[in-house]
Protein backbone atom coordinates (compact mmCIF):
# COMPACT_ATOMS: atom_id res chain seq x y z
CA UNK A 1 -23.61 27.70 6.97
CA UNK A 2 -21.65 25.41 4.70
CA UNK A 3 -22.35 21.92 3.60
CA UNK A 4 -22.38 19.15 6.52
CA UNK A 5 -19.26 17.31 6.01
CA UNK A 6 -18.88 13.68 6.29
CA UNK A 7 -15.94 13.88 8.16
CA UNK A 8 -14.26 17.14 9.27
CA UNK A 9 -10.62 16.56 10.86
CA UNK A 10 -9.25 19.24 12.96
CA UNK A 11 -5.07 18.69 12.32
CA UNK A 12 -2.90 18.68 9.47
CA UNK A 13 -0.97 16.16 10.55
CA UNK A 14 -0.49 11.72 9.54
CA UNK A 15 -3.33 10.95 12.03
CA UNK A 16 -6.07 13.41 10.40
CA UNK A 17 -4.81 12.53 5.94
CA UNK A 18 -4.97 8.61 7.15
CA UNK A 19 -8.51 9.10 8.64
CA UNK A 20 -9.47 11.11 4.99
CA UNK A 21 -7.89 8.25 2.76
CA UNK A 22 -9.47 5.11 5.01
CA UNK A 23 -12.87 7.09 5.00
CA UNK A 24 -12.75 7.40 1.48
CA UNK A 25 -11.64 3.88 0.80
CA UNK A 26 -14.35 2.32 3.26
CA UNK A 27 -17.06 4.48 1.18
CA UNK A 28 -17.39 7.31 2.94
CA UNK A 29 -19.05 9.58 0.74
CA UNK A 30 -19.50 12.83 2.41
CA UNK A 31 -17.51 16.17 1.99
CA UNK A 32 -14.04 15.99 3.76
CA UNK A 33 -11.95 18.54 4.91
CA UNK A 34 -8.63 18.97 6.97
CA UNK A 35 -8.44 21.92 9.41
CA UNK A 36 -5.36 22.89 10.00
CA UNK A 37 -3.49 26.28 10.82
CA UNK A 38 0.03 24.73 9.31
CA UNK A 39 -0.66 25.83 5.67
CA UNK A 40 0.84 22.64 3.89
CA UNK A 41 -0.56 19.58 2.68
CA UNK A 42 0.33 16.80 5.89
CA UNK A 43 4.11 15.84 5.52
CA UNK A 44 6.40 13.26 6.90
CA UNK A 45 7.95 14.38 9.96
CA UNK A 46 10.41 11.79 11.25
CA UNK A 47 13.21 13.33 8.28
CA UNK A 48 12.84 16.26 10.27
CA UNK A 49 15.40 15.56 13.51
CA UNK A 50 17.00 12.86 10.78
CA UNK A 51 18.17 13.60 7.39
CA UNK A 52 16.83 17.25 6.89
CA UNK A 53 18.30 18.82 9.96
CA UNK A 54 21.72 16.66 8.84
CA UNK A 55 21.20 18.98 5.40
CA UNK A 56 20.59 15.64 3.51
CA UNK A 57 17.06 15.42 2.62
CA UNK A 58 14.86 17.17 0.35
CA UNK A 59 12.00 18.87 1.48
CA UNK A 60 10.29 18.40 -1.54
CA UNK A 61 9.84 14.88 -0.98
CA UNK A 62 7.90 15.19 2.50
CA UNK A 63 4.04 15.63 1.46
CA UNK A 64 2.18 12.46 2.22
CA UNK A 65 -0.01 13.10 -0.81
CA UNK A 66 -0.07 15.43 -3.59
CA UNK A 67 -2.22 18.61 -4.73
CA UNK A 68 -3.96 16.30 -7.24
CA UNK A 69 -4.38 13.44 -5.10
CA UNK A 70 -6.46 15.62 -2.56
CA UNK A 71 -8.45 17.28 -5.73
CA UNK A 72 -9.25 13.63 -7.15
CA UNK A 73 -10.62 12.40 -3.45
CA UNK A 74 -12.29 15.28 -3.01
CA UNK A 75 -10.05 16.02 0.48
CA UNK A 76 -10.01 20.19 1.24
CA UNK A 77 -7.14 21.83 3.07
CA UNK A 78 -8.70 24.65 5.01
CA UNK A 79 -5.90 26.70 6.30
CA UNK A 80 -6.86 28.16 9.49
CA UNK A 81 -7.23 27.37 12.95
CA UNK A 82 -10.11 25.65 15.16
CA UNK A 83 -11.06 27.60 17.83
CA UNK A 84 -14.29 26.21 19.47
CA UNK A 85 -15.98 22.39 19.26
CA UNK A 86 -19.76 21.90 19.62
CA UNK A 87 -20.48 17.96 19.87
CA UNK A 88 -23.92 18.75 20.37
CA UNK A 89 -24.58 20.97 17.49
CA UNK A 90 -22.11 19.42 15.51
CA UNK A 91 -19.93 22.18 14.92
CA UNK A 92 -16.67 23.81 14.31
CA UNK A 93 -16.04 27.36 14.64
CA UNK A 94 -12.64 28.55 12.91
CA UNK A 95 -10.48 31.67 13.36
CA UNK A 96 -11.49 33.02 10.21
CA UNK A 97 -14.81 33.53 11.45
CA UNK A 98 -16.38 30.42 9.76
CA UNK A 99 -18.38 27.43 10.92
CA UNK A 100 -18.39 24.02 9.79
CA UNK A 101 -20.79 21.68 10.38
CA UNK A 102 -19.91 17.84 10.32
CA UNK A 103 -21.18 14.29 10.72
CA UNK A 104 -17.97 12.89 12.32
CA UNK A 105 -15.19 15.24 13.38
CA UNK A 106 -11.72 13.85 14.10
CA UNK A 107 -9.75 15.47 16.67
CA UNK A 108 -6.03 15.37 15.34
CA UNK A 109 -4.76 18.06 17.05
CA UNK A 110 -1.32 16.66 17.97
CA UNK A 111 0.73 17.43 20.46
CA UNK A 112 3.39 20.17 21.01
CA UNK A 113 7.15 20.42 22.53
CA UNK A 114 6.90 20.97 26.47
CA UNK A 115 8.82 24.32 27.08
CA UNK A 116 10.88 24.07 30.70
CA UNK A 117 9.16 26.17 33.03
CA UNK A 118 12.73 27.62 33.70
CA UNK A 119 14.21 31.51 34.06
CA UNK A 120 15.48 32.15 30.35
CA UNK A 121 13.10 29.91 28.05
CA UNK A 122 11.59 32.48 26.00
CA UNK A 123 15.08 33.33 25.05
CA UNK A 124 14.88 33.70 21.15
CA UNK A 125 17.66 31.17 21.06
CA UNK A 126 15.73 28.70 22.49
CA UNK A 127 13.71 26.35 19.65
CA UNK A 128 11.48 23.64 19.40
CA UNK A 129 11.55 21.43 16.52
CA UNK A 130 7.88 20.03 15.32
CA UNK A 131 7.03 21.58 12.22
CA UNK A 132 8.92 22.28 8.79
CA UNK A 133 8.54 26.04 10.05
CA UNK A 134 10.60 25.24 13.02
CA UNK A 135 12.69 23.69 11.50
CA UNK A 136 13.73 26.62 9.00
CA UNK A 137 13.86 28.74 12.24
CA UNK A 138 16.58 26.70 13.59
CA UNK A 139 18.41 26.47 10.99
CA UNK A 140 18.25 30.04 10.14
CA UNK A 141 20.25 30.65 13.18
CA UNK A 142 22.64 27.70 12.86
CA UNK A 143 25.86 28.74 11.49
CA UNK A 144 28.45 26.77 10.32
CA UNK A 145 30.15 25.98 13.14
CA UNK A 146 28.02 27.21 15.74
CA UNK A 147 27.80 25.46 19.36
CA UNK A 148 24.02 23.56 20.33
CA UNK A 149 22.82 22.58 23.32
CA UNK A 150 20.09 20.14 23.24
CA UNK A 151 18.14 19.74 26.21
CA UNK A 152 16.55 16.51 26.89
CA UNK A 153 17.61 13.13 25.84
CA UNK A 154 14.42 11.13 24.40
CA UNK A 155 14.41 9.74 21.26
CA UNK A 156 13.95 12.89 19.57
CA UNK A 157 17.01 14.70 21.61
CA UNK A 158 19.36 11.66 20.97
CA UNK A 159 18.73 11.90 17.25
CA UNK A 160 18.36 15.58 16.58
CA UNK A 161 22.04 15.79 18.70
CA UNK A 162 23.85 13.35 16.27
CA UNK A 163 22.35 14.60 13.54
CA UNK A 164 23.77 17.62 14.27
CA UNK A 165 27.31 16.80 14.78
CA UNK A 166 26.75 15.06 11.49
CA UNK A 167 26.07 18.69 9.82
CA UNK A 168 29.44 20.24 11.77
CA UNK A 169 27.70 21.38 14.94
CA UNK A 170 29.60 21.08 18.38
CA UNK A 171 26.73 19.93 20.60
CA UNK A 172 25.86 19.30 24.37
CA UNK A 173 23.27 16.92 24.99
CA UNK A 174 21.98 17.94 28.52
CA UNK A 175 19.82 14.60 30.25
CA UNK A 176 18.30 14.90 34.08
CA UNK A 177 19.23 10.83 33.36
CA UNK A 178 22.60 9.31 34.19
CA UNK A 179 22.07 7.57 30.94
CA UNK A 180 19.67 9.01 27.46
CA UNK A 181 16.29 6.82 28.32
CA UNK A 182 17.51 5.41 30.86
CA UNK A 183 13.85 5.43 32.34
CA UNK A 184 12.25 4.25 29.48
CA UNK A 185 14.76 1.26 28.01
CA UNK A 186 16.76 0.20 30.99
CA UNK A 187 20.06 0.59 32.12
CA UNK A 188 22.10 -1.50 29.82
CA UNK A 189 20.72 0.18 26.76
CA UNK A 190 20.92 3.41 27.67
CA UNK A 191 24.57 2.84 27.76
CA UNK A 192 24.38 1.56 24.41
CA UNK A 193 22.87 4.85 23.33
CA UNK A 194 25.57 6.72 25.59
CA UNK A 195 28.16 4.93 23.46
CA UNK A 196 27.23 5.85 19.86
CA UNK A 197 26.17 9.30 20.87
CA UNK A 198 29.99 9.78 22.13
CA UNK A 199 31.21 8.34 19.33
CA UNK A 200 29.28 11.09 16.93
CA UNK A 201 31.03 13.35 18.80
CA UNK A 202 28.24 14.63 21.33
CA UNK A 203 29.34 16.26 24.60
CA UNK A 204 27.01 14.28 27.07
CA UNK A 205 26.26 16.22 30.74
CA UNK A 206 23.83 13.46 32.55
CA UNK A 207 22.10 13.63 35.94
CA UNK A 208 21.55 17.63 35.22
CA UNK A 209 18.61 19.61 35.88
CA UNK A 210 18.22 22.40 33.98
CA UNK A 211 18.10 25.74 36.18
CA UNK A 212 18.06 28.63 34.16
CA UNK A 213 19.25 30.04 30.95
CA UNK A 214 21.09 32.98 30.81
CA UNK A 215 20.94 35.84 28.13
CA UNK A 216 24.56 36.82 26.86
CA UNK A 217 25.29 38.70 24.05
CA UNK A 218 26.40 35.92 21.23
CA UNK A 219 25.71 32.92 23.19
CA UNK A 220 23.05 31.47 25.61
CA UNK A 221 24.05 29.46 28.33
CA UNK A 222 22.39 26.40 29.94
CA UNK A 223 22.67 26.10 33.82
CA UNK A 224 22.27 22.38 34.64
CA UNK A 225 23.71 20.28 37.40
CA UNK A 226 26.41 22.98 38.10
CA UNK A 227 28.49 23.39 34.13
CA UNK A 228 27.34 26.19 32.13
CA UNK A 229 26.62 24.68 28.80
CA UNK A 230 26.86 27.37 25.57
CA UNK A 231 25.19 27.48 22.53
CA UNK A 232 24.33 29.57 19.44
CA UNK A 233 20.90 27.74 19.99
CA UNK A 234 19.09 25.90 22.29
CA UNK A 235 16.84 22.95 20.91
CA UNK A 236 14.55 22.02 24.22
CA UNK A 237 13.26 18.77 23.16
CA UNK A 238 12.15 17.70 26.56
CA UNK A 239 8.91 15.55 26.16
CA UNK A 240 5.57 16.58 24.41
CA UNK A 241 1.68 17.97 25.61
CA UNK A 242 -1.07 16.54 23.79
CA UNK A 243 -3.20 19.67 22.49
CA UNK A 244 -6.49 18.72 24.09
CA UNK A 245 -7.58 22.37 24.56
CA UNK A 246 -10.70 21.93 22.14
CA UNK A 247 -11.72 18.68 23.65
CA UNK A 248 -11.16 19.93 27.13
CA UNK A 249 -13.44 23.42 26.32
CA UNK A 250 -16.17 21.17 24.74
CA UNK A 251 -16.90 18.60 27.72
CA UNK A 252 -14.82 15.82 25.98
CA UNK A 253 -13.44 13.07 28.61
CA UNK A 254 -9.48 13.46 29.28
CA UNK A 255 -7.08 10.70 30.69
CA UNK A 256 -4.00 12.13 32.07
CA UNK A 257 -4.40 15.12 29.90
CA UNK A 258 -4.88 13.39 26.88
CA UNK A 259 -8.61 12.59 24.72
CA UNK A 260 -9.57 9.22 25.92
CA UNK A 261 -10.82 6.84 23.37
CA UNK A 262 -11.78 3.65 22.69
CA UNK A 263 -10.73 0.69 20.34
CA UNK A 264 -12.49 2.36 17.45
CA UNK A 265 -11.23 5.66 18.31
CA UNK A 266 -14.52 7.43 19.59
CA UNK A 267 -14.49 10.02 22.07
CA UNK A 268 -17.27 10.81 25.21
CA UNK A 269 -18.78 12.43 22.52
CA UNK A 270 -20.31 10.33 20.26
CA UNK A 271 -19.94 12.74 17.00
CA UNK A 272 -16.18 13.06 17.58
CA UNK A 273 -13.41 11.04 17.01
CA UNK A 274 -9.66 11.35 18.36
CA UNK A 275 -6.87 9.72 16.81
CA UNK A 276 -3.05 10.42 17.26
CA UNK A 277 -0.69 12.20 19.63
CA UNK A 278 -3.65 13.69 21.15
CA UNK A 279 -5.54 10.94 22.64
CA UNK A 280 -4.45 7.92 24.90
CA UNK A 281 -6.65 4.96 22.68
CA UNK A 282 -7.82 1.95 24.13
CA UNK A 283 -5.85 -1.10 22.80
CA UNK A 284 -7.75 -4.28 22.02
CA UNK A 285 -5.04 -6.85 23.64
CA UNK A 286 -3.37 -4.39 26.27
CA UNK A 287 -7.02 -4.13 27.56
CA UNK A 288 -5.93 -0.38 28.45
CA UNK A 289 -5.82 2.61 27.12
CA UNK A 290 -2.41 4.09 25.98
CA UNK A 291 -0.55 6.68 25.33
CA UNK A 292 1.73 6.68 21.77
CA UNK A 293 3.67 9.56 20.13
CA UNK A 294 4.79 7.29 16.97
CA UNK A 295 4.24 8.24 13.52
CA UNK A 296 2.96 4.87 12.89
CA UNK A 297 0.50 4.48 15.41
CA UNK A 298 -0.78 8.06 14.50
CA UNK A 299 -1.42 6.77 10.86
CA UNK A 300 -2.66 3.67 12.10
CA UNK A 301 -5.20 5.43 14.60
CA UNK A 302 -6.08 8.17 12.09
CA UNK A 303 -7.22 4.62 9.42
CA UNK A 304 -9.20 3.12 12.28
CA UNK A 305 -10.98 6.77 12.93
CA UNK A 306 -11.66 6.94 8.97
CA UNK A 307 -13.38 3.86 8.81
CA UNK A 308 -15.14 4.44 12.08
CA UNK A 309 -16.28 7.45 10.48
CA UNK A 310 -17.49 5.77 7.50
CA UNK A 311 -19.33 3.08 9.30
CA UNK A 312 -17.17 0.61 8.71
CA UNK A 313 -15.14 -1.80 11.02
CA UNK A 314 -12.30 -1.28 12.42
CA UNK A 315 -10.21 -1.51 15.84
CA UNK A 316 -6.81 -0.65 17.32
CA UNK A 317 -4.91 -4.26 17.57
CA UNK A 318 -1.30 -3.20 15.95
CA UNK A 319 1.34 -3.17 18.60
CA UNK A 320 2.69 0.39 19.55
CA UNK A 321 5.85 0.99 17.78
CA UNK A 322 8.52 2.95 16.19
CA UNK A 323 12.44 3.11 14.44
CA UNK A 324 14.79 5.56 15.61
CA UNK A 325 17.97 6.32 13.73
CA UNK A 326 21.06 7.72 15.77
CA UNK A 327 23.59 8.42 13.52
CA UNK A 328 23.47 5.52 11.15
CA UNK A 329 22.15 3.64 13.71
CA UNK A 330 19.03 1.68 13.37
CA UNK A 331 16.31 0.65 16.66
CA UNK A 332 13.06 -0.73 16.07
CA UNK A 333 10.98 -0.67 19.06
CA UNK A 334 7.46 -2.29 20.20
CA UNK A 335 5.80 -2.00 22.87
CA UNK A 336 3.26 -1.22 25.06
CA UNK A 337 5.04 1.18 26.11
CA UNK A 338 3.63 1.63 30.03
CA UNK A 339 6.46 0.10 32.07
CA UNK A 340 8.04 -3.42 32.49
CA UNK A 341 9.88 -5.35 35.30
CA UNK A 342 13.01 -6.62 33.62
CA UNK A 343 14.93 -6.01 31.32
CA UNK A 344 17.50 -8.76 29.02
CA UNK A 345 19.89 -7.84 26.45
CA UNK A 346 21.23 -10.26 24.38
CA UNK A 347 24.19 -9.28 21.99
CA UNK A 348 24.65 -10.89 18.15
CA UNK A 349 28.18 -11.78 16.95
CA UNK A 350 27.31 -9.27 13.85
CA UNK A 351 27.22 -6.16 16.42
CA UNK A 352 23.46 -5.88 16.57
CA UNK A 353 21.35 -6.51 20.06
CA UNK A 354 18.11 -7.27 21.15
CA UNK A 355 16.43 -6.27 24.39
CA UNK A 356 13.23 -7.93 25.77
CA UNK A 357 11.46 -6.17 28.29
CA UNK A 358 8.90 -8.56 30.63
CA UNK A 359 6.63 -7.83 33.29
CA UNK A 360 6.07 -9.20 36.77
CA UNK A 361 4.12 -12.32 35.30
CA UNK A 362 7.06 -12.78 32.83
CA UNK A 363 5.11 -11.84 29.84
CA UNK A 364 6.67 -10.02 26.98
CA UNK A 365 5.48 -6.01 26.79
CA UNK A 366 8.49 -4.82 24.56
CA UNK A 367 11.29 -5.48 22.48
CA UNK A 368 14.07 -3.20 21.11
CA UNK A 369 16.25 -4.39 18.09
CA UNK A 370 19.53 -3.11 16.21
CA UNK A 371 20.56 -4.87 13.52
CA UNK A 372 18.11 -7.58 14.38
CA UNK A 373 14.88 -8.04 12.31
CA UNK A 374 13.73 -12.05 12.74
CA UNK A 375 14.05 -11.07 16.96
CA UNK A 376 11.68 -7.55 15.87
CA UNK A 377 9.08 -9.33 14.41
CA UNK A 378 8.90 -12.08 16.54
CA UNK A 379 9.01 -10.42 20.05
CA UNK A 380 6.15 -8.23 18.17
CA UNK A 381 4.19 -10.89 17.82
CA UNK A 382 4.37 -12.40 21.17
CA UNK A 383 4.05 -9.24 22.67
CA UNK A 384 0.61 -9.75 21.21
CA UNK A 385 0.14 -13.17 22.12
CA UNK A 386 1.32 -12.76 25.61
CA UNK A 387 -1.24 -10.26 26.33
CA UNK A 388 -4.32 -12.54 24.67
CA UNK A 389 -3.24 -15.33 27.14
C-alpha cells in the first residue's frame, strides 16, 4: 500500500487540476494525485469544437498547467483508470492492479457523448468529439472536401457544424427541434441561431428524428424525418451522461443519474467529493441542486472541492454559466439553467441582443447576450439577487 494521499482525484479533466491547485493554495499539505486514463496533463477543451477542429489553433497551447508546474506542487499524473471506490476503507483500486489510499477523494469523472440507441451507430464513421484523441480520430477521416453530418443541435452541435464549414466541410446539421435549442433558449433565439448557422453555410434538417444509419461503401447515410442525409463522417453530438459508474458501484447517492452534492461539494459519503460534469451540486441561492456541463462551473466546483478538501471554506454561489462561439459569433449565457416561463429579446442598434428569461414569479433565472456585456453582467447579478429575495 502506498502513501495516504491528501486528496486523490479520479479525472483528468478542469474540475479534478482546479481541486489540486485550490487544495494546495488553502494549505493542503498531503500527497496529491490525478487519476486519469487520458494520458495528458488536463487541457482546455472548449478550442476543441472551436478553433482546433476549424484547423486554427495549436494544440500545444491547451495544457492547463505545465510538467514543471505539477513537479513544483507536488501534483502526480497517474495514467490509468479507476475501477472500484471504497468510501469506507478509503480506497481506490486502479486497472493497473494498484490501490490508493486517500483522505479526500474527488470524483471528477466527467461525463461522456450519449450515443443514439439507433440501427447503424457503431458505424466506424460515426464519432464523438470529447477528448484531443477524438478529435485526431475525426479529423483523420475528414478529407478536404468531405460531406458531415452532425447530429444534434446543442451548443456543442451548432458550433462544431460552423466550425466545420469554416475548414471547407459541406455539413448537415440534423435537430429533432424546429429550431437549434429551441427547448433550451426559446423560440426567438433559436431563430437567431438558425440564421447565422445558414449563413456559414450549414444545411439545417429540423423536426427530424434520427432512425437509422445506413452502411454504404464511401458514405454513411443518416435517416431522419424522411431525407437521407450523407456524410464522410458522422459527429453525434446529441447530449452528454455523467460517468457516475464508480459512485453508483460504491453506494454513493445519485440525482437523476448524476453524484448529488452539496454546496461544498461533498458526496453521501463523507470521504468523497464530486465536482464537475459528474455531479448535479447544490447551489447556495438556487436553493437546489443543479445540473451544469460548463467549463467554468467545472473549474469553479473542482476550487470549492479543493478547499473543502483542505479544510478550508468554501461554497458554490457563482451563477451557472458559459460563452459559445458560432462562427465568429459571440453568446454569453447565465443561468440556472432548469427552465423559465418567458422569454424577452431585446435587439441593440449595433446588431447585438439580449434575452432575459423569467419565471412564473417574474424573477430573473437567465440571460443570454451577443454583443452585449453591461446587459451580461448585470442580468448575472440579478439573477443572483432575485433568487436571495
Amino acid at each position: 500500500m502506498s502513501e495516504r494521499h491528501g486528496l486523490l482525484a479520479i479525472g483528468g479533466g478542469p474540475a479534478a487540476l482546479a481541486a489540486a491547485r485550490a487544495y494546495r493554495a488553502a494549505g493542503g499539505r498531503g500527497a496529491v494525485a490525478l487519476v486519469a486514463d487520458e494520458q495528458t496533463i488536463p487541457y482546455q477543451r472548449p478550442p476543441l469544437t472551436k478553433q482546433l477542429l476549424r484547423g486554427e489553433g495549436d494544440e500545444r497551447e491547451l495544457p492547463l498547467e505545465s510538467e514543471q508546474w505539477l513537479r513544483e506542487h507536488g501534483i502526480a499524473l497517474v495514467a490509468t483508470r479507476a475501477l472500484a471506490l471504497d468510501p469506507a476503507a478509503r480506497r481506490v483500486a486502479l486497472a493497473d492492479g494498484r490501490e490508493l489510499a486517500y483522505e479526500r477523494c474527488l470524483l471528477a469523472t466527467g461525463a461522456e457523448p450519449v450515443r443514439l440507441p439507433v440501427p447503424g451507430a457503431d458505424d466506424p464513421r460515426v464519432r464523438v468529439l470529447r477528448t484531443r484523441h477524438q478529435l485526431h480520430q475525426l479529423l483523420a477521416r475528414l478529407d478536404a472536401g468531405a460531406p458531415v453530418v452532425v447530429i444534434g443541435s446543442g451548443f456543442i452541435g451548432c458550433e462544431a457544424a460552423a466550425s466545420l464549414r469554416r475548414r471547407g466541410n459541406p455539413v448537415t446539421l440534423v435537430s429533432a427541434e424546429p429550431a437549434p435549442l429551441a427547448a433550451r433558449l426559446g423560440d426567438a433565439v433559436a431563430a437567431r441561431l438558425r440564421g447565422w448557422l445558414e449563413q456559414e453555410g450549414v444545411e439545417l434538417v429540423v423536426d427530424a428524428e434520427v432512425e437509422r444509419i445506413e452502411h454504404g461503401e464511401q458514405l454513411a447515410e443518416v435517416v431522419a424525418g424522411g431525407r437521407r442525409c450523407s456524410g464522410a463522417v458522422v459527429l453525434m453530438a446529441a447530449g452528454m451522461r455523467p460517468r457516475a459508474e464508480l459512485a453508483r458501484a460504491a453506494g454513493i447517492v445519485l440525482e437523476e443519474g448524476a453524484v448529488a452534492v452539496d454546496v461544498t461539494m461533498r458526496t453521501s459519503a463523507g470521504s468523497v467529493l464530486a465536482a464537475g460534469d459528474v455531479c448535479r451540486a447544490e447551489h447556495a441561492f438556487a436553493g437546489r441542486r443543479l445540473r451544469v456541463e460548463h467549463w467554468g462551473d467545472a473549474l469553479a466546483h473542482g476550487e470549492i472541492a479543493g478547499r473543502t478538501a483542505a479544510g478550508a471554506p468554501a461554497r458554490w454561489e457563482a451563477v451557472p454559466g458559459f460563452w459559445s462561439t458560432i462562427g465568429d459569433r459571440t453568446l454569453k449565457h447565465a443561468a440556472w439553467g432548469d427552465g423559465h416561463a418567458e422569454v424577452e429579446l431585446r435587439d441593440h442598434p449595433d446588431g447585438g441582443f439580449t434575452a432575459s428569461y423569467r419565471d412564473a414569479a417574474g424573477r430573473l433565472v437567465g440571460v443570454l447576450a451577443h454583443d452585449a456585456d453591461d446587459d451580461y453582467e448585470r442580468g448575472r447579478d440579478q439573477i443572483v439577487a432575485d433568487a436571495r429575495e
